[in-house]
Every structure is written in C-alpha cells, then in structure tokens.
Protein backbone atom coordinates (compact mmCIF):
# COMPACT_ATOMS: atom_id res chain seq x y z
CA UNK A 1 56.16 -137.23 143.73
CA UNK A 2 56.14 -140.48 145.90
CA UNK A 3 58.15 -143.49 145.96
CA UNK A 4 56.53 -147.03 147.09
CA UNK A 5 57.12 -147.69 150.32
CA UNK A 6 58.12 -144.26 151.63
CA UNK A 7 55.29 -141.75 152.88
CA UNK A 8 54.61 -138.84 150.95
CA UNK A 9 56.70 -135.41 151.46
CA UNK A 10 54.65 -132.79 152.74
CA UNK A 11 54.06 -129.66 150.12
CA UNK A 12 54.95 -126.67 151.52
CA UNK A 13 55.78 -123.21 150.06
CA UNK A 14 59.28 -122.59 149.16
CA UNK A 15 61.07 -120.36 152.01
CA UNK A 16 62.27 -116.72 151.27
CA UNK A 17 66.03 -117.64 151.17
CA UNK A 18 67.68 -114.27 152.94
CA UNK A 19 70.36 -112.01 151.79
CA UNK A 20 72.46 -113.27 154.68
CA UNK A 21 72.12 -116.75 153.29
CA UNK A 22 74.59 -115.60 150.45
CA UNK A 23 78.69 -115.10 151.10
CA UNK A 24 80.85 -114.38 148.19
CA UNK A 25 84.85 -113.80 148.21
CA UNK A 26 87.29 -114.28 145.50
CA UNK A 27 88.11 -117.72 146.98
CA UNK A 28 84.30 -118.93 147.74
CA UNK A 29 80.68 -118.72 147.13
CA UNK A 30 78.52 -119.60 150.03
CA UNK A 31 74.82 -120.35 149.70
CA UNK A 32 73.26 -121.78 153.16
CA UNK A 33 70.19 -122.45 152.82
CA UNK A 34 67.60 -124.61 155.41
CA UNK A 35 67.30 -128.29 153.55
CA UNK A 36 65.81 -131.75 154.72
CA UNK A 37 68.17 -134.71 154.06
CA UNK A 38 66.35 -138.14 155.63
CA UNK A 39 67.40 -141.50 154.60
CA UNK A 40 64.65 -143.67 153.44
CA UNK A 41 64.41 -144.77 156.79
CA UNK A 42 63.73 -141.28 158.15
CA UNK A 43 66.73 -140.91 159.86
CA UNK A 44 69.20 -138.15 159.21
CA UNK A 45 71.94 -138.82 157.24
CA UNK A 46 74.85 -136.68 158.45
CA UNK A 47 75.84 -136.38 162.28
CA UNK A 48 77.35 -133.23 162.19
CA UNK A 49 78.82 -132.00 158.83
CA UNK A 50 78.40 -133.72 155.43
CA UNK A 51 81.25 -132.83 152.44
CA UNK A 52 80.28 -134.16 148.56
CA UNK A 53 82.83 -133.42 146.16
CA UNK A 54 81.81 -132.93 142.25
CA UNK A 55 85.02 -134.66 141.32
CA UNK A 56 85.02 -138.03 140.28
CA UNK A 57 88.37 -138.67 140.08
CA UNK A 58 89.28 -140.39 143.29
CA UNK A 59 88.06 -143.24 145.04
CA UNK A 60 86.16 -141.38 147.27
CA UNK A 61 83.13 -139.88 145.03
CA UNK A 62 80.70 -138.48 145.79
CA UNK A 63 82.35 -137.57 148.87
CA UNK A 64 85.03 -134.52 149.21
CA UNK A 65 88.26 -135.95 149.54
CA UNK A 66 90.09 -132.26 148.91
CA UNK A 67 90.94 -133.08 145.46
CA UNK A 68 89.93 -129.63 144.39
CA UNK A 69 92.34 -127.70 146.22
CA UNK A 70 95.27 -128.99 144.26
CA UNK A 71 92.93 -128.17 141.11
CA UNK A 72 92.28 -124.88 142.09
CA UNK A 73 95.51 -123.78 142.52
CA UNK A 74 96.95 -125.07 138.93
CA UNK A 75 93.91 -123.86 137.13
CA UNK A 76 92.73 -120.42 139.55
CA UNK A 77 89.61 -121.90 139.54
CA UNK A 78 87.90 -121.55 142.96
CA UNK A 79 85.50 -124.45 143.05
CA UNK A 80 85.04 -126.14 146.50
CA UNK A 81 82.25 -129.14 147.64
CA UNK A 82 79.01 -129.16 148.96
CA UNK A 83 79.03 -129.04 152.77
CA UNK A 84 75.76 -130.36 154.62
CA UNK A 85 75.57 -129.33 157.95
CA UNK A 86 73.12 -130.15 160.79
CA UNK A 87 71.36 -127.26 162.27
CA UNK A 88 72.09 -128.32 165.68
CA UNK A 89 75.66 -128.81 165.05
C-alpha cells in the first residue's frame, strides 16, 4: 500500500510475537508487542508514552482521559486504553 507523497513501507515478515509479550490478570490484559508509529513526516509521534482511549464520550477522544475506570467499576468490566510506549523510554 502507498500513499502519494510518502515513501513506501518496507515489507518485512511479521515477527514471532513471544509468550512474554502476553500478561493477563483479572483486572488487565497486556499485549506488548514491537510497532512503528511515524508521522507522515517521519518523525515519531509519542515522546515517551502514548494513551488512546476507545471511549468517545469525552472531549478528549481518541486520547485516554481515564473515563474507563469509573466504567469499570459500575459495570465489572475491565477494559483499559491503548498505551504506546517508546522503546527507549
């Protein structure tokens, strides 16, 4: 896939994701996984850590403003956001 403008991605095979990459409690799933997040500028997006919530309900989409918390403890669900964070950090 390309987009005008932007160089093509580089096609590489996808990495074996390890059983270590996987954390599971009662209260949260973790997946970590290695990912690439560049703007279209090629810079990196986050500086250190990088929170999007799924809720859309506050001003704040798409990122985590802790909305969920209050969520999961009326409903016992256990859903949390998506943290980004950079390797180096």
């Amino acid at each position: 896939m390309t987009t005008p403008g932007l160089p093509a991605m580089p096609v590489s095979s996808t990495p074996a994701v390890p059983s270590a990459g996987f954390r599971f409690t009662k209260e949260h799933l973790v997946v970590a996984v290695p990912v690439a997040v560049v703007a279209a500028v090629g810079g990196f997006l986050v500086s250190h850590y990088l929170s999007s919530g799924r809720s859309c309900k506050k001003g704040q989409f798409p990122y985590c403003d802790g909305a969920h918390a209050k969520h999961n403890d009326a409903t016992g669900d256990n859903v949390g956001p998506l943290i980004i964070k950079k390797k180096d950090a």
